[in-house]
C-alpha atoms as a PDB file:
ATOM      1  CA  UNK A   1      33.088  89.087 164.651  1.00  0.00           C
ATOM      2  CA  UNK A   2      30.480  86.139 163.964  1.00  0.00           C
ATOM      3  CA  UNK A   3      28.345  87.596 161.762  1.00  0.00           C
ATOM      4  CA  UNK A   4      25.952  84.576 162.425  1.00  0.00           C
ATOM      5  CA  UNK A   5      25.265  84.024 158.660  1.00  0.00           C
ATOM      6  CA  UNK A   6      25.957  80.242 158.139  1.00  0.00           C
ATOM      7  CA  UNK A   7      22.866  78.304 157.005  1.00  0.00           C
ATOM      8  CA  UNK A   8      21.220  81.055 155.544  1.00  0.00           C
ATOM      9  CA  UNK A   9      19.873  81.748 152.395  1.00  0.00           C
ATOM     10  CA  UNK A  10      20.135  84.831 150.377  1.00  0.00           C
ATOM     11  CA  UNK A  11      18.930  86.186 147.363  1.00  0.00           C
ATOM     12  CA  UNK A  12      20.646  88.881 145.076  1.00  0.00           C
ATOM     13  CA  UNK A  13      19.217  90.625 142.121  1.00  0.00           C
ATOM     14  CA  UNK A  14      21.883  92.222 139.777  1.00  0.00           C
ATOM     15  CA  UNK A  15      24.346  89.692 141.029  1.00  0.00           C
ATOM     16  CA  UNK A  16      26.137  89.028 138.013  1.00  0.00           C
ATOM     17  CA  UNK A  17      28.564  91.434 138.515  1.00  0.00           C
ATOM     18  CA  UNK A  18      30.061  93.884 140.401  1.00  0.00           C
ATOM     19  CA  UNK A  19      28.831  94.877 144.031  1.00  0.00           C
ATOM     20  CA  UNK A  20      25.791  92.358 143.466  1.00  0.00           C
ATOM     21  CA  UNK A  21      28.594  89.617 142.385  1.00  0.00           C
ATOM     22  CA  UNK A  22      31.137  90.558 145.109  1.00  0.00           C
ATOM     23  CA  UNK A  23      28.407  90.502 147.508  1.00  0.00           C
ATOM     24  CA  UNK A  24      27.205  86.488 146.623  1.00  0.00           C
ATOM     25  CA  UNK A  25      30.666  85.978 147.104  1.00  0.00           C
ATOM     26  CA  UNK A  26      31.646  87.005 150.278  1.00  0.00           C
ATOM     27  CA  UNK A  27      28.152  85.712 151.750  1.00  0.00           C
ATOM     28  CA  UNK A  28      29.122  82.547 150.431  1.00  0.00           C
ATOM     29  CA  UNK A  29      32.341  82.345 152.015  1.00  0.00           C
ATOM     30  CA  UNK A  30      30.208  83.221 155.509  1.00  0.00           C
ATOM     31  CA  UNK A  31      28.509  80.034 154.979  1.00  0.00           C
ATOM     32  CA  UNK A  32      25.393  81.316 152.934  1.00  0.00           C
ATOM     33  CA  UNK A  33      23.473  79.570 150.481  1.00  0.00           C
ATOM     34  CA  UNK A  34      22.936  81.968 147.586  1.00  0.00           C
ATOM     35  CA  UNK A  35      20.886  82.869 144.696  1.00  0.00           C
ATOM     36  CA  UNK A  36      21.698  85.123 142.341  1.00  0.00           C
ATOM     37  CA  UNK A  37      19.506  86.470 138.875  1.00  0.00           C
ATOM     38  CA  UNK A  38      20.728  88.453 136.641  1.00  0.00           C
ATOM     39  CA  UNK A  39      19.496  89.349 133.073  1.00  0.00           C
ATOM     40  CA  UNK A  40      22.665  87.968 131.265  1.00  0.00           C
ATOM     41  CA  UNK A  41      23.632  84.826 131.259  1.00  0.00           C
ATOM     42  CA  UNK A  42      27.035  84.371 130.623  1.00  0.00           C
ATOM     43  CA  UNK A  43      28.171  86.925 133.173  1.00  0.00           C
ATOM     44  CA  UNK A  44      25.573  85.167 135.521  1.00  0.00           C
ATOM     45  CA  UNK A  45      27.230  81.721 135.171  1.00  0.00           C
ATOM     46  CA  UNK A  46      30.554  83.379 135.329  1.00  0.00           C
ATOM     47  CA  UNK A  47      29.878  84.281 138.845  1.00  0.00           C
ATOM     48  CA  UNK A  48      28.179  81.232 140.284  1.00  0.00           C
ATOM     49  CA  UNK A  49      31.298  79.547 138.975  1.00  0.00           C
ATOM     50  CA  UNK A  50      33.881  81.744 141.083  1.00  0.00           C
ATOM     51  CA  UNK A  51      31.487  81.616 143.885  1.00  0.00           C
ATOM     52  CA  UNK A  52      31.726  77.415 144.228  1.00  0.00           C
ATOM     53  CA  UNK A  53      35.457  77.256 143.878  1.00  0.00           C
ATOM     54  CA  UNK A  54      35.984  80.417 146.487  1.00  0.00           C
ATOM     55  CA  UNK A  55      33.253  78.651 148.488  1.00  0.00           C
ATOM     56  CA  UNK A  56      32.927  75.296 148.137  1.00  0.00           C
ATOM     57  CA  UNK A  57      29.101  76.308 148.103  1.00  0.00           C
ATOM     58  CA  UNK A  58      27.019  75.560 144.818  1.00  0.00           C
ATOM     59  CA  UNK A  59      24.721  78.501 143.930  1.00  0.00           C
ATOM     60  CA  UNK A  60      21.702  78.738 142.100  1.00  0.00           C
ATOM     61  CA  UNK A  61      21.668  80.894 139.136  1.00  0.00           C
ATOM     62  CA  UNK A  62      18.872  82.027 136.902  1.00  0.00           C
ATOM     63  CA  UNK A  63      18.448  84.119 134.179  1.00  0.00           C
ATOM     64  CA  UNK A  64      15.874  87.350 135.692  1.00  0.00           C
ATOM     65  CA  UNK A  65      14.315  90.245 134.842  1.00  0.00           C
ATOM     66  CA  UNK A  66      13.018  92.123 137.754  1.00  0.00           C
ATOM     67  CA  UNK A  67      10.822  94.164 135.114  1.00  0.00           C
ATOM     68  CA  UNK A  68       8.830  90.617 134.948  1.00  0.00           C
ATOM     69  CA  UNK A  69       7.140  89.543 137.670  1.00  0.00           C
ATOM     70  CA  UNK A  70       6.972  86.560 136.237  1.00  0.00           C
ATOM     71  CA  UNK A  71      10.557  86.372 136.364  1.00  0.00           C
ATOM     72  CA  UNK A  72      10.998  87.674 139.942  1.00  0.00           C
ATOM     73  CA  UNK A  73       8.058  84.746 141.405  1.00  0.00           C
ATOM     74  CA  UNK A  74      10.265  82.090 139.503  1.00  0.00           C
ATOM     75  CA  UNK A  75      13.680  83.388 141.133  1.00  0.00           C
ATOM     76  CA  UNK A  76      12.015  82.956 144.335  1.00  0.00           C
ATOM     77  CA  UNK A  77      10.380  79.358 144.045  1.00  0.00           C
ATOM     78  CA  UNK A  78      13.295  77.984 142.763  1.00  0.00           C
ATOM     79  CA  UNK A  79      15.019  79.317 145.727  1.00  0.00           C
ATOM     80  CA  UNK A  80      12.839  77.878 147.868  1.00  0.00           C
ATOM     81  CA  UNK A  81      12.710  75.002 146.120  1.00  0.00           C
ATOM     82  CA  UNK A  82      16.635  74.464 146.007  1.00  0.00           C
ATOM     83  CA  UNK A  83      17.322  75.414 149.451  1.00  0.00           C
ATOM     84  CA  UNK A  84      13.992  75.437 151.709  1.00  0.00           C
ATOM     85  CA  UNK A  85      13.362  79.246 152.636  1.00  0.00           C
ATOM     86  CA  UNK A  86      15.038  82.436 152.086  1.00  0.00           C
ATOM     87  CA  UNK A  87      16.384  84.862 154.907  1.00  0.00           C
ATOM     88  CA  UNK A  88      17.874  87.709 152.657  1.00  0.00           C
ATOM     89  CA  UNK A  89      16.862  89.508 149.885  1.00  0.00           C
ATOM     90  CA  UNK A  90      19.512  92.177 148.562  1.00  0.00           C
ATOM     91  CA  UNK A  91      17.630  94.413 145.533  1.00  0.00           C
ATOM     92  CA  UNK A  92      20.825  95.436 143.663  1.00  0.00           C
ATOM     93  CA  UNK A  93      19.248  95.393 140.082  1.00  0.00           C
ATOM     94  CA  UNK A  94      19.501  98.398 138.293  1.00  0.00           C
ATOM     95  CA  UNK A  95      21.842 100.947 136.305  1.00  0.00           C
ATOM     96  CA  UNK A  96      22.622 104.728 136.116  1.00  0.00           C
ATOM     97  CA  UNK A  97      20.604 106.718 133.845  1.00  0.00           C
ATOM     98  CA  UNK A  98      21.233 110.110 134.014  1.00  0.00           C
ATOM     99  CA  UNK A  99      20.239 113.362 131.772  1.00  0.00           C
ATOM    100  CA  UNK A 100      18.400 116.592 132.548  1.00  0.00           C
ATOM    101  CA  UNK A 101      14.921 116.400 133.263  1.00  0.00           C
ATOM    102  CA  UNK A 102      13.473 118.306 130.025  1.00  0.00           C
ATOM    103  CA  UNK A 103      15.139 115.218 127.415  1.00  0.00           C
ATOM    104  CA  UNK A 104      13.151 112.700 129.064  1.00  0.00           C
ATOM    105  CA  UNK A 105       9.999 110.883 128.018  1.00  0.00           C
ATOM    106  CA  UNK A 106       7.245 109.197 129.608  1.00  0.00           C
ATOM    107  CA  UNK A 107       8.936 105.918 128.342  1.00  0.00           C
ATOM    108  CA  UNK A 108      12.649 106.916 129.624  1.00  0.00           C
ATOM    109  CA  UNK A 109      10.541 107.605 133.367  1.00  0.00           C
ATOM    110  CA  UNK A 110       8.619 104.365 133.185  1.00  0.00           C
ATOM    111  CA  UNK A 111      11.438 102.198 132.122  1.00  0.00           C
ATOM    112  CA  UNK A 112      13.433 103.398 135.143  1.00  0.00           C
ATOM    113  CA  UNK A 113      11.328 103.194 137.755  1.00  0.00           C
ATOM    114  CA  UNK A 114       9.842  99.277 136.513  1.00  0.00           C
ATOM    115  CA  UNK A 115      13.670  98.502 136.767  1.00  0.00           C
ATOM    116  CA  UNK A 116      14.759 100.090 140.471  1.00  0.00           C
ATOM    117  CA  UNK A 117      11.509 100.723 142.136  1.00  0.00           C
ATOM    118  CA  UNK A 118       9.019  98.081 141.300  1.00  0.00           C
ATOM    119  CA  UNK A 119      11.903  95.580 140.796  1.00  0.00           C
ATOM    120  CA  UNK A 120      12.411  95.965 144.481  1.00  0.00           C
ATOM    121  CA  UNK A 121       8.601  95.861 145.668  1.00  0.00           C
ATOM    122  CA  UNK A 122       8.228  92.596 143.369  1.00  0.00           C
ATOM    123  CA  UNK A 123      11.095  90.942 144.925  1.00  0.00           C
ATOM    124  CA  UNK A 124      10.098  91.927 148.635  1.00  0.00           C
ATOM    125  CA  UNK A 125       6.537  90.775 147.835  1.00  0.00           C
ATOM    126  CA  UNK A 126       7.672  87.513 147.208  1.00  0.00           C
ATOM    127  CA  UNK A 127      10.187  87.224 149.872  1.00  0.00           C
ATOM    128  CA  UNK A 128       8.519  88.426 153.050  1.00  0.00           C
ATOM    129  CA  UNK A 129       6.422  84.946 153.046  1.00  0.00           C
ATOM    130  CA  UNK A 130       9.310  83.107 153.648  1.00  0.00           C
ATOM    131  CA  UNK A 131      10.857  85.298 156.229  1.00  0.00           C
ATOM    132  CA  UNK A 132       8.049  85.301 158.396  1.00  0.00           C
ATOM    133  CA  UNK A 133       7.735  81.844 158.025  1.00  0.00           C
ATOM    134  CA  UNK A 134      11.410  81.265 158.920  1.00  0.00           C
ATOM    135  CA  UNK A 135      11.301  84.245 161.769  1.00  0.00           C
ATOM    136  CA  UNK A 136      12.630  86.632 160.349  1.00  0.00           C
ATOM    137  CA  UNK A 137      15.053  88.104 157.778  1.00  0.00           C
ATOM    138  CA  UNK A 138      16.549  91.292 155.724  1.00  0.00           C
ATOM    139  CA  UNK A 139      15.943  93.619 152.563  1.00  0.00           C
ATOM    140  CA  UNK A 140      18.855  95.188 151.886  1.00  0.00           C
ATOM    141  CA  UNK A 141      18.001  97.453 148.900  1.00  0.00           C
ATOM    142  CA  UNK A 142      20.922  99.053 146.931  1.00  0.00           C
ATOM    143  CA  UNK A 143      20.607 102.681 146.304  1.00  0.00           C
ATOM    144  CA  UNK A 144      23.271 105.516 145.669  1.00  0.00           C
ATOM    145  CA  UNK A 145      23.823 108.778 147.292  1.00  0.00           C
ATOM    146  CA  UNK A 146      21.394 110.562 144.958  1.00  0.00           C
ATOM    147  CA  UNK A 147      18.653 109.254 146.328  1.00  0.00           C
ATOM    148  CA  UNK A 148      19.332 111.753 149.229  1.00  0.00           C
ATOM    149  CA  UNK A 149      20.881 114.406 147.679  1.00  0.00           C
ATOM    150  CA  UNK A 150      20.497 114.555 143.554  1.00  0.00           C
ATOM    151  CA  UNK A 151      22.660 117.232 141.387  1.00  0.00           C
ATOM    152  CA  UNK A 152      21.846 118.146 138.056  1.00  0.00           C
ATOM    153  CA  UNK A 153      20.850 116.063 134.993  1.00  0.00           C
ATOM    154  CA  UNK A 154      20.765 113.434 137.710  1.00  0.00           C
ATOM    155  CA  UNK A 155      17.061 112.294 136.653  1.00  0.00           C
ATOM    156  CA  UNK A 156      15.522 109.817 136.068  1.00  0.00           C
ATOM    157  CA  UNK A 157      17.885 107.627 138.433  1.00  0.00           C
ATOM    158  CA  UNK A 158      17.886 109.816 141.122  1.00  0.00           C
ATOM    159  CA  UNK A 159      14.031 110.057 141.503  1.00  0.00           C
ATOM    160  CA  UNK A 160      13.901 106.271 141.481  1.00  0.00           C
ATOM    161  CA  UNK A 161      16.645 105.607 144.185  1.00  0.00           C
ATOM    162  CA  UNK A 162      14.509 108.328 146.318  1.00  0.00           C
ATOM    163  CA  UNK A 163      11.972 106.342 145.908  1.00  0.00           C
ATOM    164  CA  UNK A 164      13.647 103.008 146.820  1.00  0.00           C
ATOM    165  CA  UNK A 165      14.558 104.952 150.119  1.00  0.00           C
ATOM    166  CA  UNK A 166      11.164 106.038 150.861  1.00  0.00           C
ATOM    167  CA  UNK A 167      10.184 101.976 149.879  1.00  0.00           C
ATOM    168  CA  UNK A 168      13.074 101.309 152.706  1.00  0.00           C
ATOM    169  CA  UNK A 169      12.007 103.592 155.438  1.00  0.00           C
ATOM    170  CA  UNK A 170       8.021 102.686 154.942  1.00  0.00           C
ATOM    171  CA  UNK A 171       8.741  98.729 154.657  1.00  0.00           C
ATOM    172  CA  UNK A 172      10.764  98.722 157.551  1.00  0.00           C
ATOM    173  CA  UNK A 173       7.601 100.136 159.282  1.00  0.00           C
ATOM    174  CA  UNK A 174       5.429  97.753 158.077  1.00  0.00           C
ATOM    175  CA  UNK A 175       7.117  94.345 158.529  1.00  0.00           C
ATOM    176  CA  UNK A 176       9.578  95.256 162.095  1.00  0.00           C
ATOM    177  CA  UNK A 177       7.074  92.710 164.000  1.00  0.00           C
ATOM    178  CA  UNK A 178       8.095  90.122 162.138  1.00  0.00           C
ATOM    179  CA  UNK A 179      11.576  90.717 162.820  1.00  0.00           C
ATOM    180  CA  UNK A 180      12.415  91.637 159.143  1.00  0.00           C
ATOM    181  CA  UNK A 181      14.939  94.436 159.227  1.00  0.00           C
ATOM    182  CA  UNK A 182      14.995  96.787 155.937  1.00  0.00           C
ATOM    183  CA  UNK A 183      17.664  98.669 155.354  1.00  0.00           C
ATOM    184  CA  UNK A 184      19.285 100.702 152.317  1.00  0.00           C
ATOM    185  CA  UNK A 185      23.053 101.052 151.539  1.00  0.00           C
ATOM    186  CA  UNK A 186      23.524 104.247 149.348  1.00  0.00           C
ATOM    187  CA  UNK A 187      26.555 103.845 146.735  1.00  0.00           C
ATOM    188  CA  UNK A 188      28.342 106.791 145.761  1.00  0.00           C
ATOM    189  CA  UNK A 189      31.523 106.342 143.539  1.00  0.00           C
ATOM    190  CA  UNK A 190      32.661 102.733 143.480  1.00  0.00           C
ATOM    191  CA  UNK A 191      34.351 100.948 141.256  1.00  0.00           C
ATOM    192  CA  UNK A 192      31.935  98.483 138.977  1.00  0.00           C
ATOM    193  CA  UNK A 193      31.562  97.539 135.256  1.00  0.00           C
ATOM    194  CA  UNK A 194      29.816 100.977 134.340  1.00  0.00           C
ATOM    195  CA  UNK A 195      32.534 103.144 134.909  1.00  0.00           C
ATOM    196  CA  UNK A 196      34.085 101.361 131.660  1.00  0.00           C
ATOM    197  CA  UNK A 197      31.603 103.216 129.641  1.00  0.00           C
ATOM    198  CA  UNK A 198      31.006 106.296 131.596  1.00  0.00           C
ATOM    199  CA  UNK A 199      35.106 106.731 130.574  1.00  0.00           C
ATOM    200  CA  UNK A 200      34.646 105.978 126.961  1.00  0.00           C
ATOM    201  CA  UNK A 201      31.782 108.593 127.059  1.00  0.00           C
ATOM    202  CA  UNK A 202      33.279 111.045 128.809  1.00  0.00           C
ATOM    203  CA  UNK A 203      37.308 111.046 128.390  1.00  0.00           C
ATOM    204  CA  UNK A 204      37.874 108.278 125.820  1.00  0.00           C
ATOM    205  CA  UNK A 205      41.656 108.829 125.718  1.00  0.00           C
ATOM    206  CA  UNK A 206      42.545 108.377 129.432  1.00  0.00           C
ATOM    207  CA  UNK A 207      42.984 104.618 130.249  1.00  0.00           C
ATOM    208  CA  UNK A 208      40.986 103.265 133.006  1.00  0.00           C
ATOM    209  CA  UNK A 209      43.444 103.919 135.831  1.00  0.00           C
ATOM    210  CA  UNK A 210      43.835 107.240 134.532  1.00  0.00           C
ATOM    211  CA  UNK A 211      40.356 107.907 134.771  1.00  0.00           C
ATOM    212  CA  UNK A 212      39.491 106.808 138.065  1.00  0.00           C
ATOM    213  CA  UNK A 213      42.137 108.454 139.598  1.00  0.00           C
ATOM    214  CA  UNK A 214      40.685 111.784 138.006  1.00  0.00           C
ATOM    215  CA  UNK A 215      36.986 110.474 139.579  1.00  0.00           C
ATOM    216  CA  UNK A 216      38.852 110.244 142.968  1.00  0.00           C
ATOM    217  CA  UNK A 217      40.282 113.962 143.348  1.00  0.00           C
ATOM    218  CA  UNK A 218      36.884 115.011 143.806  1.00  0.00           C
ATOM    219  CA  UNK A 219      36.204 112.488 146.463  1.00  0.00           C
ATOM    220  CA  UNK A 220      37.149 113.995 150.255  1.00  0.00           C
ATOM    221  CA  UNK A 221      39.074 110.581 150.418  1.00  0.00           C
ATOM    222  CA  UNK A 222      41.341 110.778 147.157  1.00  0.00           C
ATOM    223  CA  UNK A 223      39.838 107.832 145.626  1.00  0.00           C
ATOM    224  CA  UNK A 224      36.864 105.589 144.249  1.00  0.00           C
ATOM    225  CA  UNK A 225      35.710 103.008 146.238  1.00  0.00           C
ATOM    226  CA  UNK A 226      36.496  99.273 145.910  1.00  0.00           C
ATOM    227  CA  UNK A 227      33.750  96.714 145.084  1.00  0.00           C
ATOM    228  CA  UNK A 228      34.483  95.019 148.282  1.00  0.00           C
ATOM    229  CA  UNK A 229      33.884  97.850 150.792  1.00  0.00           C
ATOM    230  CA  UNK A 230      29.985  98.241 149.407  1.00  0.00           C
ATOM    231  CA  UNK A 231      29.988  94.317 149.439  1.00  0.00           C
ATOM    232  CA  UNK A 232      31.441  94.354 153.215  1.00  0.00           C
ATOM    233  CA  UNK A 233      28.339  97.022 154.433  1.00  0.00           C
ATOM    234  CA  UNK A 234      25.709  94.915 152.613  1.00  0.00           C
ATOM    235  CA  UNK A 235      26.765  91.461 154.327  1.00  0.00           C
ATOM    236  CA  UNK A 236      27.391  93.082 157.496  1.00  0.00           C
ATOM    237  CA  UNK A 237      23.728  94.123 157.577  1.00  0.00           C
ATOM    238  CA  UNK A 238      22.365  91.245 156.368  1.00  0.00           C
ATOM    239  CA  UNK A 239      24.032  89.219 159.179  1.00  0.00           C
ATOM    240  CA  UNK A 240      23.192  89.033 162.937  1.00  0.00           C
ATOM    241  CA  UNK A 241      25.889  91.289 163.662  1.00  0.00           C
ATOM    242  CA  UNK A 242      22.970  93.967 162.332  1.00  0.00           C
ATOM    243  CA  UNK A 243      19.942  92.941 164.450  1.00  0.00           C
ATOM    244  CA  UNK A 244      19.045  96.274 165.810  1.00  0.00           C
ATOM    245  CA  UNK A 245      19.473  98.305 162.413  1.00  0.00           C
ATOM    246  CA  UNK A 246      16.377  98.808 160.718  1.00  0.00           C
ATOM    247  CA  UNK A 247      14.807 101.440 158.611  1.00  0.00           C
ATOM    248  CA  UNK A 248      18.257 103.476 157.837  1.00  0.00           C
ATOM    249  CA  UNK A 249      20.129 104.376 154.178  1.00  0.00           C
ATOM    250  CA  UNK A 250      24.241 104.317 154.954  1.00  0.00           C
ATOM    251  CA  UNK A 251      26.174 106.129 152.351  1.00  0.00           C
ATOM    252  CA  UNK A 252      29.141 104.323 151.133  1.00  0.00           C
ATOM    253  CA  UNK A 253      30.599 107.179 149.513  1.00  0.00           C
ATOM    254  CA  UNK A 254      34.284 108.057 150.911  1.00  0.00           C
ATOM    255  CA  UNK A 255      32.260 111.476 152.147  1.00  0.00           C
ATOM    256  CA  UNK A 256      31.245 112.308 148.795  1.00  0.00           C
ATOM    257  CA  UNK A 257      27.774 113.471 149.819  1.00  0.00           C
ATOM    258  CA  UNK A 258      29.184 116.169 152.369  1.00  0.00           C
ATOM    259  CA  UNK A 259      30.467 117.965 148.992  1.00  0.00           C
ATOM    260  CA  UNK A 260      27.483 118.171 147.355  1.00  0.00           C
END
């Protein structure tokens, strides 16, 4: 399938590592110019250096917080800047936070929705320019499968991915004339740098092998999901291959959600 990708440019928040740095990778190898920002450097650089010797492709990479909107308007110019326009815009910044509703503060709340929900409407806001001037492009924002159906002590993450979907479904509204197709992918169990410490919180003596295979008995497909087969839904939406998909959240869960 020609994903019609080559020449484009895309930018990726939380692309440091895991599905945001998977994702920069395998865009890259479609003939994408990328840009990733991350809040850690090291990590950052890290990535941008796998992604020019799989690719052959050198990436920008910056240093962002999408709390900052400072930070998010200088991602963006210096993506214009380095490679004329942008086309894509994947919102993957964020992390879990989960805990039941009556041990969170005002600052816990605030601090999570700055990070997933407004990161997202700072980055779009300074993307859709470019798009429309370019004819149109994609925001592809990174959810999980709480934002549709949240469990217990699932807060404050769960309100703020719920928002990001309502963000999805209302953008794609807003900005379908311009040919800018919004979409969400929701993330259910896959395999990333956080489930290193969700093990050493919650069963410190099983090594990590041990402990994913435990997470993946309660998964309808007997396992957690790779990095690559979130990475694979985002590009494919983000290429041509997409063009008629707009306003939707897919769940990338191995039919997690239908046990809820």
């Amino acid at each position: 399938m020609d994903f019609a990708l080559s020449g484009k440019v895309a930018v990726i928040t939380g692309g440091s590592e895991g599905i945001g740095a998977c994702t920069a990778r395998l865009l890259a190898r479609e003939g994408c110019d990328v840009a990733i920002g991350a809040r850690r450097e090291e990590p950052l650089q890290a990535t941008a250096s796998a992604i020019q010797q799989e690719s052959g492709r050198v990436p920008l990479a910056l240093s962002t917080d999408v709390t900052s909107a400072e930070d998010c308007a200088g991602l963006v110019r210096a993506t214009i800047e380095r490679f004329g326009g942008i086309d894509i815009l994947i919102n993957n910044a964020g992390a879990s936070s989960a805990q039941p509703f009556e041990q969170l503060d005002d600052e816990v709340w605030q601090a999570d929705l700055d990070l997933k929900l407004f990161g997202a409407v700072r980055m779009a806001r300074q993307c859709l320019p470019s798009m429309r001037e370019r004819g149109g492009g994609r925001v592809i924002n990174v959810l999980n499968i709480g934002a549709k159906q949240p469990g217990p002590g699932s807060m404050p993450t769960t309100v703020s991915r719920a928002a990001g979907l309502a963000l999805t479904k209302a953008l794609s509204r807003d900005v379908a004339a311009d040919n800018v197709l919004v979409n969400a992918v929701c993330i259910g169990s896959i395999k990333s740098a956080q489930w290193g410490r969700f093990r050493e919180q919650r069963a410190p003596e099983a090594t990590e092998a041990e402990f994913l295979a435990q997470v993946g008995r309660n998964i309808p497909l007997g396992r957690i999901g790779e990095t690559e087969e979130a990475a694979n839904l985002i590009v494919f939406l983000a290429s041509g291959a997409a063009s008629y998909i707009t306003g939707t959240a897919i769940n990338v869960d191995g039919g997690a959600s239908g046990t809820w």
